[in-house]
PDB file of N, CA and C in Angstrom:
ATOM      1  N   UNK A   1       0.817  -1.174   0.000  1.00  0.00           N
ATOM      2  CA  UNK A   1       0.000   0.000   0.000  1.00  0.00           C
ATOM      3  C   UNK A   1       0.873   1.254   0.000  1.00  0.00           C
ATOM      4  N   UNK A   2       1.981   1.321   0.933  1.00  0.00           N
ATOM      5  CA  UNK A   2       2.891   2.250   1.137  1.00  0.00           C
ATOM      6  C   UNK A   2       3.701   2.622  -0.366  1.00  0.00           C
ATOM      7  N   UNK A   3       3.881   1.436  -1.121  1.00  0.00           N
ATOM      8  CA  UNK A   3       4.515   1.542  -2.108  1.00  0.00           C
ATOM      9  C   UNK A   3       3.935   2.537  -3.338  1.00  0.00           C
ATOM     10  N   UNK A   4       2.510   1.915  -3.262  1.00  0.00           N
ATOM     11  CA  UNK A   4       1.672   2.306  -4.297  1.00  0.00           C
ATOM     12  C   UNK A   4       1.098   3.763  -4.077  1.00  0.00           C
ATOM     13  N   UNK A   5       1.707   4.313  -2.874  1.00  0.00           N
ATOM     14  CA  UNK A   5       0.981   5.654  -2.532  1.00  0.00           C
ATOM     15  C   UNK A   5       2.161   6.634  -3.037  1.00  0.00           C
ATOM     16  N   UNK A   6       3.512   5.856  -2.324  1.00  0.00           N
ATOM     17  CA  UNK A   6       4.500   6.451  -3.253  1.00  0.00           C
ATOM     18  C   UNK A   6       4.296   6.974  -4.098  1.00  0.00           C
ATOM     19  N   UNK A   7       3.963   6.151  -5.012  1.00  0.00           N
ATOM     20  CA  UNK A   7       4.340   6.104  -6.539  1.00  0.00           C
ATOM     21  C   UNK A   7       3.092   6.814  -6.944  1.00  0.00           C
ATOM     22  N   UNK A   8       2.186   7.440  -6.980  1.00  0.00           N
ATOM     23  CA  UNK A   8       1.227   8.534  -6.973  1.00  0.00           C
ATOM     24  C   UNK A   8      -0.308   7.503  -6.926  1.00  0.00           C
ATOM     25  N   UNK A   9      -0.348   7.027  -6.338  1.00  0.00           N
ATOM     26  CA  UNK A   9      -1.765   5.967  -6.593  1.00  0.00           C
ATOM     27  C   UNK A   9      -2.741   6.775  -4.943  1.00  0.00           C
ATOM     28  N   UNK A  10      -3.846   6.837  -4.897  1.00  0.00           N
ATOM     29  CA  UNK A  10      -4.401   7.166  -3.803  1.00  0.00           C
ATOM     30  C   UNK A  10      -5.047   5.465  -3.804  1.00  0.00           C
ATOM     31  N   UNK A  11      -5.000   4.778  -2.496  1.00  0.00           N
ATOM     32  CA  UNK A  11      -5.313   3.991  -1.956  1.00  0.00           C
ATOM     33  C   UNK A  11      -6.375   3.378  -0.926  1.00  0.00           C
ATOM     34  N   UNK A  12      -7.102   2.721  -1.119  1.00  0.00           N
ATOM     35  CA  UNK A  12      -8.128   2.608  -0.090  1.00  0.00           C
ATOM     36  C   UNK A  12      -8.057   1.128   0.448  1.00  0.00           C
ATOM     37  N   UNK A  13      -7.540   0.513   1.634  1.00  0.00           N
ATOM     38  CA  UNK A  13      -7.035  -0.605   1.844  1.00  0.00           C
ATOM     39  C   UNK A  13      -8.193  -1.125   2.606  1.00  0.00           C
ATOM     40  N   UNK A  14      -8.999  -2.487   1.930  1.00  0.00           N
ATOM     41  CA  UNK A  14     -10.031  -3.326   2.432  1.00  0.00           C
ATOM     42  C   UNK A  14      -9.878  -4.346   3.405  1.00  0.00           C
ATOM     43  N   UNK A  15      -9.847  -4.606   4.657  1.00  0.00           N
ATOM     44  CA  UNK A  15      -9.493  -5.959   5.546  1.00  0.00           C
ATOM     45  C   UNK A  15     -10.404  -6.814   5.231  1.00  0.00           C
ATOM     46  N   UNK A  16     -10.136  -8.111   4.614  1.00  0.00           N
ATOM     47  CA  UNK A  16     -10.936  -9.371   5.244  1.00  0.00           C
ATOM     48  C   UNK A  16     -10.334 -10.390   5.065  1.00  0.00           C
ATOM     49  N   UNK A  17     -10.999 -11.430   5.541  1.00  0.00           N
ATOM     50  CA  UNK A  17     -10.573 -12.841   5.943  1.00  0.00           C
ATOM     51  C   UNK A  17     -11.179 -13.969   4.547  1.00  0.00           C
ATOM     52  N   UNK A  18     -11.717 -13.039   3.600  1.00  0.00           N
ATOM     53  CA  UNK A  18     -12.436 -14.200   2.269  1.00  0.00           C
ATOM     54  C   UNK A  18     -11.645 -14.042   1.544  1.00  0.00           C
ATOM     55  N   UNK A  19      -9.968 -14.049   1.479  1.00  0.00           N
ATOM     56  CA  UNK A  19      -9.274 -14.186   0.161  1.00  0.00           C
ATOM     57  C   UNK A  19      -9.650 -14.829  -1.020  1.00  0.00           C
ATOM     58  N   UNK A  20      -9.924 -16.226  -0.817  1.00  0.00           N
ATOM     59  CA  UNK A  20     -10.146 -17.043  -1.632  1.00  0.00           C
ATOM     60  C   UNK A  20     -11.265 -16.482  -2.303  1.00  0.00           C
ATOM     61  N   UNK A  21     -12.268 -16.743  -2.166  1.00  0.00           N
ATOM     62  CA  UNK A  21     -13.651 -15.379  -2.123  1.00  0.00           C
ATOM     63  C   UNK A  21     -13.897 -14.528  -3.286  1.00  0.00           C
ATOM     64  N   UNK A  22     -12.457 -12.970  -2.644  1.00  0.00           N
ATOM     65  CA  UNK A  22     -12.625 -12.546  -3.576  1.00  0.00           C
ATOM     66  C   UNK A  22     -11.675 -12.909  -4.691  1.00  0.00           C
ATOM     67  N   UNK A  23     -10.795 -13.553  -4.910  1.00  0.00           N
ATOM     68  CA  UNK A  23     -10.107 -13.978  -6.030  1.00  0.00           C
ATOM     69  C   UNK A  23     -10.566 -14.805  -7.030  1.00  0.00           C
ATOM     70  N   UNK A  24     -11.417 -15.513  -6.519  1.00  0.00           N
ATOM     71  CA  UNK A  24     -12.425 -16.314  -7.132  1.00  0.00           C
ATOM     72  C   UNK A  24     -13.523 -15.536  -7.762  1.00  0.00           C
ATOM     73  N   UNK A  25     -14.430 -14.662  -6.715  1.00  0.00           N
ATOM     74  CA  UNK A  25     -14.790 -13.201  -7.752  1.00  0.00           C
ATOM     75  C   UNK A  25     -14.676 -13.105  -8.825  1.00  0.00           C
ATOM     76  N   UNK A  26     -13.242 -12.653  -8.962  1.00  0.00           N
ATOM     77  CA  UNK A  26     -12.421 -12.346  -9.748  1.00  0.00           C
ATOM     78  C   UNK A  26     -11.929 -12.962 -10.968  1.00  0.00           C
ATOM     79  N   UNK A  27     -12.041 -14.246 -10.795  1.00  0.00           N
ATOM     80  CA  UNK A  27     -11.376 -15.062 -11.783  1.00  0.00           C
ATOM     81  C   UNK A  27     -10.029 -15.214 -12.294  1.00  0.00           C
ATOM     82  N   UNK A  28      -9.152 -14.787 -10.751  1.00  0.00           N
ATOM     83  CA  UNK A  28      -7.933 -15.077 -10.885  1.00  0.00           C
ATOM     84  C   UNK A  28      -7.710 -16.645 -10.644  1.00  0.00           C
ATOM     85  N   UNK A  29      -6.898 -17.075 -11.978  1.00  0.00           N
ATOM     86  CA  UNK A  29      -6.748 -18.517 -11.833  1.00  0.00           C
ATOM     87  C   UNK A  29      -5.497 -19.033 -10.531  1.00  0.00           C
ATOM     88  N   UNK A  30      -5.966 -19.679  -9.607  1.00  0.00           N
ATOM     89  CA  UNK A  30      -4.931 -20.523  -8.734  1.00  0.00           C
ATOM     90  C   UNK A  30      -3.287 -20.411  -8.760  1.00  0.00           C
ATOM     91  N   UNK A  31      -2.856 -20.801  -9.768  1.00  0.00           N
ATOM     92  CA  UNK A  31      -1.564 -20.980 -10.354  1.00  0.00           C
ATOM     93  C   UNK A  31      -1.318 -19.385 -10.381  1.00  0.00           C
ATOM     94  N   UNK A  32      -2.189 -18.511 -10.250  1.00  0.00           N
ATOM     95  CA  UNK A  32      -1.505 -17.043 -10.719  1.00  0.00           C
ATOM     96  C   UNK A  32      -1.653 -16.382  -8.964  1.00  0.00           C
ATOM     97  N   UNK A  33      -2.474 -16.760  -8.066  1.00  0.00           N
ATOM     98  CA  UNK A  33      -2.583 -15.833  -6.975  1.00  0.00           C
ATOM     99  C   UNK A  33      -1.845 -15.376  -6.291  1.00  0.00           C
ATOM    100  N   UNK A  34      -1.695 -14.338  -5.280  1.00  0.00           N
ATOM    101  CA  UNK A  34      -0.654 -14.407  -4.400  1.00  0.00           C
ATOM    102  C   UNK A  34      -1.206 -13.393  -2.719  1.00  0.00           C
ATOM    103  N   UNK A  35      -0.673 -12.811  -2.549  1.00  0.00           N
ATOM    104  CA  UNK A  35      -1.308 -12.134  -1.294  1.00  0.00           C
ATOM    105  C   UNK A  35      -2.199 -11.100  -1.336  1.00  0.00           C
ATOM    106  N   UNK A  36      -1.901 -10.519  -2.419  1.00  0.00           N
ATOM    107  CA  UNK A  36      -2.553  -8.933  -2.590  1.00  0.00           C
ATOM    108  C   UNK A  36      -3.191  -9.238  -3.345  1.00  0.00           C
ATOM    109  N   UNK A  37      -4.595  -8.454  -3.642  1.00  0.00           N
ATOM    110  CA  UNK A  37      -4.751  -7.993  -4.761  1.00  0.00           C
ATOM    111  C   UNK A  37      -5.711  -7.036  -4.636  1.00  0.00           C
ATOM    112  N   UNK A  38      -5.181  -6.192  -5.780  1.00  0.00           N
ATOM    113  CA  UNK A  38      -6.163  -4.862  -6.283  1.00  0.00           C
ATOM    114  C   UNK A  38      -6.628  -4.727  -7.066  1.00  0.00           C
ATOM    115  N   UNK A  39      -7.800  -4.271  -7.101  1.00  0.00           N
ATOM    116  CA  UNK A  39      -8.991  -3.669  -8.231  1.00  0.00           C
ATOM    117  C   UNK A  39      -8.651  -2.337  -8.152  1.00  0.00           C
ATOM    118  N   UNK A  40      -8.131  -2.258  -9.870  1.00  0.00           N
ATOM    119  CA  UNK A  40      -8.136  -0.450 -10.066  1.00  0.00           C
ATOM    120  C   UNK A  40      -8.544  -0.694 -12.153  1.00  0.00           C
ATOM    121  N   UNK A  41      -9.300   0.749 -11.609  1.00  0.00           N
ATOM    122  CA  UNK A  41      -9.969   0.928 -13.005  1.00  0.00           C
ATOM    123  C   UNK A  41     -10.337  -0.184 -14.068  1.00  0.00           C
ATOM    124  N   UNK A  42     -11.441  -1.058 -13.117  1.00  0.00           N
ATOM    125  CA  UNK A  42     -11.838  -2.171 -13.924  1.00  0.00           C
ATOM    126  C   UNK A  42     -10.837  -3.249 -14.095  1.00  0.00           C
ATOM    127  N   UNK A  43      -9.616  -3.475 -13.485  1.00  0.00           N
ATOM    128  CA  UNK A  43      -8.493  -4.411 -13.942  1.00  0.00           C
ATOM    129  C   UNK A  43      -8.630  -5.270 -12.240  1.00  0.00           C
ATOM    130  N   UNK A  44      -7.819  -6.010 -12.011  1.00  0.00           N
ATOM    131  CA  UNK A  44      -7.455  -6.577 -10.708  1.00  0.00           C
ATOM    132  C   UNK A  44      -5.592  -6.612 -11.242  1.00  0.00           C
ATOM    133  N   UNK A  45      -5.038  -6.408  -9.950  1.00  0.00           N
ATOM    134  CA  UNK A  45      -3.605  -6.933 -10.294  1.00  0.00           C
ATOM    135  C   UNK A  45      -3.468  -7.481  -8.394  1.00  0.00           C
ATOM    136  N   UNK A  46      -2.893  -8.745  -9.083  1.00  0.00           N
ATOM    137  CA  UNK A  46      -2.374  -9.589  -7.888  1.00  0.00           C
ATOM    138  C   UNK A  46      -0.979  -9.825  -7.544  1.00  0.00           C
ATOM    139  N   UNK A  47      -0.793  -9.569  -6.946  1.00  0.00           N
ATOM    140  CA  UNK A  47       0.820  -9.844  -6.282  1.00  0.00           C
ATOM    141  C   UNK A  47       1.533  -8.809  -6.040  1.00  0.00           C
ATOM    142  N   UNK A  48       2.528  -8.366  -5.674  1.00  0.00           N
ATOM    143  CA  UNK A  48       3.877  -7.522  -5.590  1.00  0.00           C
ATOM    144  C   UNK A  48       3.922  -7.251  -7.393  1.00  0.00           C
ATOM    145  N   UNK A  49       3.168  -6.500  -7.710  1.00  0.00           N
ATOM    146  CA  UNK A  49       3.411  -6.453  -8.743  1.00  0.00           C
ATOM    147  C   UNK A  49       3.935  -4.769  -8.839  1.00  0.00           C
ATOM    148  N   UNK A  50       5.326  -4.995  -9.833  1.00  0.00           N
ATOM    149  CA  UNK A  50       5.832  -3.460 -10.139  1.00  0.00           C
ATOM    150  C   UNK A  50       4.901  -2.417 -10.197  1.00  0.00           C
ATOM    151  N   UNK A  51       5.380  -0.786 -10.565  1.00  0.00           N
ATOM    152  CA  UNK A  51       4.533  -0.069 -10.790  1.00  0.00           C
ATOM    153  C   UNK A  51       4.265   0.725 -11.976  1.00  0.00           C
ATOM    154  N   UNK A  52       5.564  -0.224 -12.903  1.00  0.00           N
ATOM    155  CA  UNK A  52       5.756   0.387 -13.817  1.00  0.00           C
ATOM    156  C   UNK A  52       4.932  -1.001 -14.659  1.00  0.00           C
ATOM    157  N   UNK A  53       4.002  -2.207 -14.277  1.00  0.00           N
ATOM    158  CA  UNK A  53       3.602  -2.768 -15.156  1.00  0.00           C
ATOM    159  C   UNK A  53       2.041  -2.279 -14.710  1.00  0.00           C
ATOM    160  N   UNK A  54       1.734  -1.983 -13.498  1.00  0.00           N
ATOM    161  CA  UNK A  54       0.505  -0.844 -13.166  1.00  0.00           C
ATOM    162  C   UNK A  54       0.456   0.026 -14.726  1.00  0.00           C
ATOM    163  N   UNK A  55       1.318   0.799 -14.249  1.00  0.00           N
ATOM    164  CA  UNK A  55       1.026   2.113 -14.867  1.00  0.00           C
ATOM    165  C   UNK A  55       0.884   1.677 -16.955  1.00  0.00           C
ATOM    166  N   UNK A  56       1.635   0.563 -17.147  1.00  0.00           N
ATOM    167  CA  UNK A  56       1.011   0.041 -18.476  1.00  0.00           C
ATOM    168  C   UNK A  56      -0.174   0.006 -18.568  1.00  0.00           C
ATOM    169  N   UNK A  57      -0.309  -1.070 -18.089  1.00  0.00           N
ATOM    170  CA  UNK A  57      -1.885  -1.616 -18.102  1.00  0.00           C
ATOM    171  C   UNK A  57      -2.954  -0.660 -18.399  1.00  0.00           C
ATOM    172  N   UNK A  58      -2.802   0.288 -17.013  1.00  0.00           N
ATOM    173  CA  UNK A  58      -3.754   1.610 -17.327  1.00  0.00           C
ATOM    174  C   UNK A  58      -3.437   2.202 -18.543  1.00  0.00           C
ATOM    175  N   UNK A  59      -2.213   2.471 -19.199  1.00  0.00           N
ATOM    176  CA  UNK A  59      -1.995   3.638 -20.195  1.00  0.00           C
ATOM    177  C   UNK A  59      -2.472   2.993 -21.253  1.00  0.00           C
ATOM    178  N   UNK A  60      -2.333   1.454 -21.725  1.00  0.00           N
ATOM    179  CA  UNK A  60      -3.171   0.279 -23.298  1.00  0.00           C
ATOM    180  C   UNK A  60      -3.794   0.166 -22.866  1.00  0.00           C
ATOM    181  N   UNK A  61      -4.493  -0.085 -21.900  1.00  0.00           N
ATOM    182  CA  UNK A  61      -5.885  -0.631 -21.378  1.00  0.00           C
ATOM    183  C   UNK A  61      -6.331  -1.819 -22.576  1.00  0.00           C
ATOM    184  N   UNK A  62      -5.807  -3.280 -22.485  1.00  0.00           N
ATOM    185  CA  UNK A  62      -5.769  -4.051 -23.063  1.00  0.00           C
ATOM    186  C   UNK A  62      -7.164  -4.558 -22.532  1.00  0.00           C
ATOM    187  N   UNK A  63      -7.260  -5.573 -23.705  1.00  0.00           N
ATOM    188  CA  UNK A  63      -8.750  -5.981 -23.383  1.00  0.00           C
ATOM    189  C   UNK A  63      -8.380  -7.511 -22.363  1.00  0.00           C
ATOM    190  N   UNK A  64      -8.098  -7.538 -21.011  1.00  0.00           N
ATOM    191  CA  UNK A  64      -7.653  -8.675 -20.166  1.00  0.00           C
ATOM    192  C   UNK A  64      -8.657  -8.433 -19.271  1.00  0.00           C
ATOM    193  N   UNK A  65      -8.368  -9.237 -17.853  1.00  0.00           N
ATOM    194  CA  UNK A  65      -9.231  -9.093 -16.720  1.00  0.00           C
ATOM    195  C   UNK A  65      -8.455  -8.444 -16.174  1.00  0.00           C
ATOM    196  N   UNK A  66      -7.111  -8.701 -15.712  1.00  0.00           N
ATOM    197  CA  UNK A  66      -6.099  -8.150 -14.962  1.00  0.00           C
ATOM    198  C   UNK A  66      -4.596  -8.694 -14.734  1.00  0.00           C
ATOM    199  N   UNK A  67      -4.021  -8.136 -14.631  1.00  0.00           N
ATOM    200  CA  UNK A  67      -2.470  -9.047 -14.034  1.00  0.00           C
ATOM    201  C   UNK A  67      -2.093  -9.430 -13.103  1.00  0.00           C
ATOM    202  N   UNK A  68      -0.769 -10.408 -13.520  1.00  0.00           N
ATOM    203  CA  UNK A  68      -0.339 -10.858 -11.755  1.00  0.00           C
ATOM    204  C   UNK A  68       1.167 -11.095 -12.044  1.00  0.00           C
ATOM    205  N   UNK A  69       1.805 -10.963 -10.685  1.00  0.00           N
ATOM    206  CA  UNK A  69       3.244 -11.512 -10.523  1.00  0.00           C
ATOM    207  C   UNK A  69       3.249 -12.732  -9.462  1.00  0.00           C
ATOM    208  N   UNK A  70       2.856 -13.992 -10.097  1.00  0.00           N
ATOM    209  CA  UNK A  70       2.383 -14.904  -8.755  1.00  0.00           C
ATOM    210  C   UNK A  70       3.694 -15.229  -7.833  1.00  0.00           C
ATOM    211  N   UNK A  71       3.294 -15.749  -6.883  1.00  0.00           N
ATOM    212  CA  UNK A  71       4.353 -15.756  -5.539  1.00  0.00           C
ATOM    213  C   UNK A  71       4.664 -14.648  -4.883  1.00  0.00           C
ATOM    214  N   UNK A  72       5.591 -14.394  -3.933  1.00  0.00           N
ATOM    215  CA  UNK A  72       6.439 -13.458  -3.496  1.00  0.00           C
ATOM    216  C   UNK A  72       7.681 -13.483  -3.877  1.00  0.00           C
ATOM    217  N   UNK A  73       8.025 -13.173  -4.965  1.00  0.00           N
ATOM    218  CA  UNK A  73       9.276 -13.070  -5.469  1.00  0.00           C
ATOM    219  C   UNK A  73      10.364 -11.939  -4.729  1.00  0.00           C
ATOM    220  N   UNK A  74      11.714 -12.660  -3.966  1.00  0.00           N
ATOM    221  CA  UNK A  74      12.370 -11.352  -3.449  1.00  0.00           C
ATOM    222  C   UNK A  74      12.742 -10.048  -4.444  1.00  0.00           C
ATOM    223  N   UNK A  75      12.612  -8.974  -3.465  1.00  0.00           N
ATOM    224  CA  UNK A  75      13.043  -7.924  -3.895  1.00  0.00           C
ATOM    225  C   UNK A  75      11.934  -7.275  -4.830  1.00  0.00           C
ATOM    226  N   UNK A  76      10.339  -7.914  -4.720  1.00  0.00           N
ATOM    227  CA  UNK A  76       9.305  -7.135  -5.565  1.00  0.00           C
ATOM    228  C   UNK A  76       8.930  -6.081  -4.851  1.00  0.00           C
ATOM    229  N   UNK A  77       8.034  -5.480  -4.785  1.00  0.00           N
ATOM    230  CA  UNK A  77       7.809  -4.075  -4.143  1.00  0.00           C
ATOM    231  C   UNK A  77       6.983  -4.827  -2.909  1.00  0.00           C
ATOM    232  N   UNK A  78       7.557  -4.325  -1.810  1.00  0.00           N
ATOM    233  CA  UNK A  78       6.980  -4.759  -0.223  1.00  0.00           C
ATOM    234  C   UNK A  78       7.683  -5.995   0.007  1.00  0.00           C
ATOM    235  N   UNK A  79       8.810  -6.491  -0.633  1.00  0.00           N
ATOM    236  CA  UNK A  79       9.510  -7.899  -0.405  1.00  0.00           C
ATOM    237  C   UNK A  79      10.686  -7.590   0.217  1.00  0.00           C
ATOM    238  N   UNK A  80      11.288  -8.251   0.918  1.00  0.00           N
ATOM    239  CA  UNK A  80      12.818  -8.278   1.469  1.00  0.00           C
ATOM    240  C   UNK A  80      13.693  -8.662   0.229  1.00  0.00           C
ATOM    241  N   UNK A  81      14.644  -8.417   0.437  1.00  0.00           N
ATOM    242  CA  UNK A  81      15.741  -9.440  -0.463  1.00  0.00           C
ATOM    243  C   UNK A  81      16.522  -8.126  -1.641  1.00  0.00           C
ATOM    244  N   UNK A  82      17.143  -8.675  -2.536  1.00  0.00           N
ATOM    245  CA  UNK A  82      17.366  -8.715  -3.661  1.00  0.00           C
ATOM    246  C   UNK A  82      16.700  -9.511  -4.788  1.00  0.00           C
ATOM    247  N   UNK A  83      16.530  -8.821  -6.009  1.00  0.00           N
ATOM    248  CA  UNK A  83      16.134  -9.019  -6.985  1.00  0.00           C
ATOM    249  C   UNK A  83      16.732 -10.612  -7.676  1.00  0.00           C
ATOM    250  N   UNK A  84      16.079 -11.407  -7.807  1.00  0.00           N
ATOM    251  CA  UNK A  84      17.217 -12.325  -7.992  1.00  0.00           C
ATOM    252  C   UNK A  84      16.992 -12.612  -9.667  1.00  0.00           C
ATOM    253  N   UNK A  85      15.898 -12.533  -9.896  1.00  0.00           N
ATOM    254  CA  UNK A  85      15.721 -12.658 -11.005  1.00  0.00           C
ATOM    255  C   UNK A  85      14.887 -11.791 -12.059  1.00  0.00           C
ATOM    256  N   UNK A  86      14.642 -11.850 -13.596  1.00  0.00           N
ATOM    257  CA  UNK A  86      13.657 -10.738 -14.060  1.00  0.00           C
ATOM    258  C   UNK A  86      11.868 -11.341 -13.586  1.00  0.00           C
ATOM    259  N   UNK A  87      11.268  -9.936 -13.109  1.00  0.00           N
ATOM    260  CA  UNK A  87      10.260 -10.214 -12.712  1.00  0.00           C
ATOM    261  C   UNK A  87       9.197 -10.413 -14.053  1.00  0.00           C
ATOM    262  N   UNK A  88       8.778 -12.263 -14.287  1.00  0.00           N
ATOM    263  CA  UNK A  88       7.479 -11.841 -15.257  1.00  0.00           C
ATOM    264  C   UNK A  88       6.195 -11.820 -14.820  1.00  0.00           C
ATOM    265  N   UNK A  89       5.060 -10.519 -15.462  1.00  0.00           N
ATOM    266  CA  UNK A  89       4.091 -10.534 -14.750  1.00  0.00           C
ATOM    267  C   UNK A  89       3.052 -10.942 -16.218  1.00  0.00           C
ATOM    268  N   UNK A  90       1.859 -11.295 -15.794  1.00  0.00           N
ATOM    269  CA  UNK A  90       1.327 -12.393 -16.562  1.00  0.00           C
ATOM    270  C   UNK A  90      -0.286 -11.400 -16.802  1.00  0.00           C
ATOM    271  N   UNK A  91      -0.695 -11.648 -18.297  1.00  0.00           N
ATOM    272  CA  UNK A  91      -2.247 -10.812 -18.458  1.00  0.00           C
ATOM    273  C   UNK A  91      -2.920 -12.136 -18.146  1.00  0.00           C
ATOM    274  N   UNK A  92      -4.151 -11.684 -17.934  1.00  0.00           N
ATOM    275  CA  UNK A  92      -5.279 -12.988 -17.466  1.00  0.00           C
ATOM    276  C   UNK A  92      -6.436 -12.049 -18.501  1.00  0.00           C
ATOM    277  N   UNK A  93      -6.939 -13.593 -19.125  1.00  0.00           N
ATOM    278  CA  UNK A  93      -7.939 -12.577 -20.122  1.00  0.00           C
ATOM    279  C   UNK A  93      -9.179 -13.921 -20.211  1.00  0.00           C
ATOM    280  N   UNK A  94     -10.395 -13.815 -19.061  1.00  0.00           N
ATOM    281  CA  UNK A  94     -11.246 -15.463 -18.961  1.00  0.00           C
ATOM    282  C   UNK A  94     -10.384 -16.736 -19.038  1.00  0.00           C
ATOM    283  N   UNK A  95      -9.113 -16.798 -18.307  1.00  0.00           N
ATOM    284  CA  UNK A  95      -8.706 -17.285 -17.245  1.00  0.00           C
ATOM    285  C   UNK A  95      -7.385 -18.199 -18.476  1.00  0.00           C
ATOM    286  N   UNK A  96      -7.611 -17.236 -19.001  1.00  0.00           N
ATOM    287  CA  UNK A  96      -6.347 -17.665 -20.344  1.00  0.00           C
ATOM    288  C   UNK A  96      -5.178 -16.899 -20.058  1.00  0.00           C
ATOM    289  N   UNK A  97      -3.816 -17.632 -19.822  1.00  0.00           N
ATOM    290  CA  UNK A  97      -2.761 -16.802 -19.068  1.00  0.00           C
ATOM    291  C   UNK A  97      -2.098 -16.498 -19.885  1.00  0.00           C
ATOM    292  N   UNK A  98      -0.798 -15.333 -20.288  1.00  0.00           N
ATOM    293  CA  UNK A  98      -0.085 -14.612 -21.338  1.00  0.00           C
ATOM    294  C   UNK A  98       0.880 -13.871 -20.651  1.00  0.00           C
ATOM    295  N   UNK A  99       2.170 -13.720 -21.192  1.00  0.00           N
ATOM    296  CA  UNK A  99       3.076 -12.995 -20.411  1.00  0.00           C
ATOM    297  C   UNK A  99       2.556 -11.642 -21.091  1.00  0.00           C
ATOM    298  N   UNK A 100       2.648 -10.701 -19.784  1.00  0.00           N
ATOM    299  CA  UNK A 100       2.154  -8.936 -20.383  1.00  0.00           C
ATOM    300  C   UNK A 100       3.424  -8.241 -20.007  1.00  0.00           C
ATOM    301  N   UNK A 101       4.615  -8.769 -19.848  1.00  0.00           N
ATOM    302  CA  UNK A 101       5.626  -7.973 -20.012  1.00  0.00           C
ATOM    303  C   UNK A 101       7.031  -8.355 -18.742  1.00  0.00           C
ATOM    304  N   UNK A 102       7.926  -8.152 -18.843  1.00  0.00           N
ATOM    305  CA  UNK A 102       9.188  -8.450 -17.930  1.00  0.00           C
ATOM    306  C   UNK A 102       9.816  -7.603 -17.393  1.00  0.00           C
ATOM    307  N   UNK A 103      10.001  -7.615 -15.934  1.00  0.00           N
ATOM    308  CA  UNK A 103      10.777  -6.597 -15.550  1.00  0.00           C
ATOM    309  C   UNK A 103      11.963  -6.897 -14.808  1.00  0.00           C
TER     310      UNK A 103
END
């Protein structure tokens, strides 16, 4: 949240206990979930995901459901560590997965 406020996003942070719930909602497929996720401007993005694959998404506004960077990969935004590897984050478009770009 801290990250994303940074980076110019205004934030409104929801508590609950139905993860599964709303991801399912959502139609984020299993294999892609991870701790977070946000709904912004009609998209969902799940995971530690950069902010520079945010700020894509919004600027093509591709025809997907939303993205994800599944796991906690070190060194993603809100992660400990170093970067160990390039981060890929994945479009979800009715539960059909696609790489939407590498960081």
């Amino acid at each position: 949240m801290t990250y994303l406020q940074e980076n110019g996003f205004e934030v409104e942070s929801v508590l609950t206990e139905d993860f599964t719930g709303i991801k399912d909602s959502l139609g984020i497929p299993q294999d892609m979930q991870s701790c977070h996720t946000l709904e912004i401007d009609g998209y969902y993005v799940e995971g530690h995901v950069p902010v520079e694959a945010i700020s894509k998404l919004l600027e093509e506004r591709p025809p997907i459901d939303g993205i994800a960077l599944p796991g906690m990969p070190e060194g993603s935004p809100g992660m400990s560590g170093d970067k160990m590897e390039p981060f890929v984050i994945y479009s979800i478009a009715e539960g059909s997965i696609e790489e939407f770009m590498t960081l």
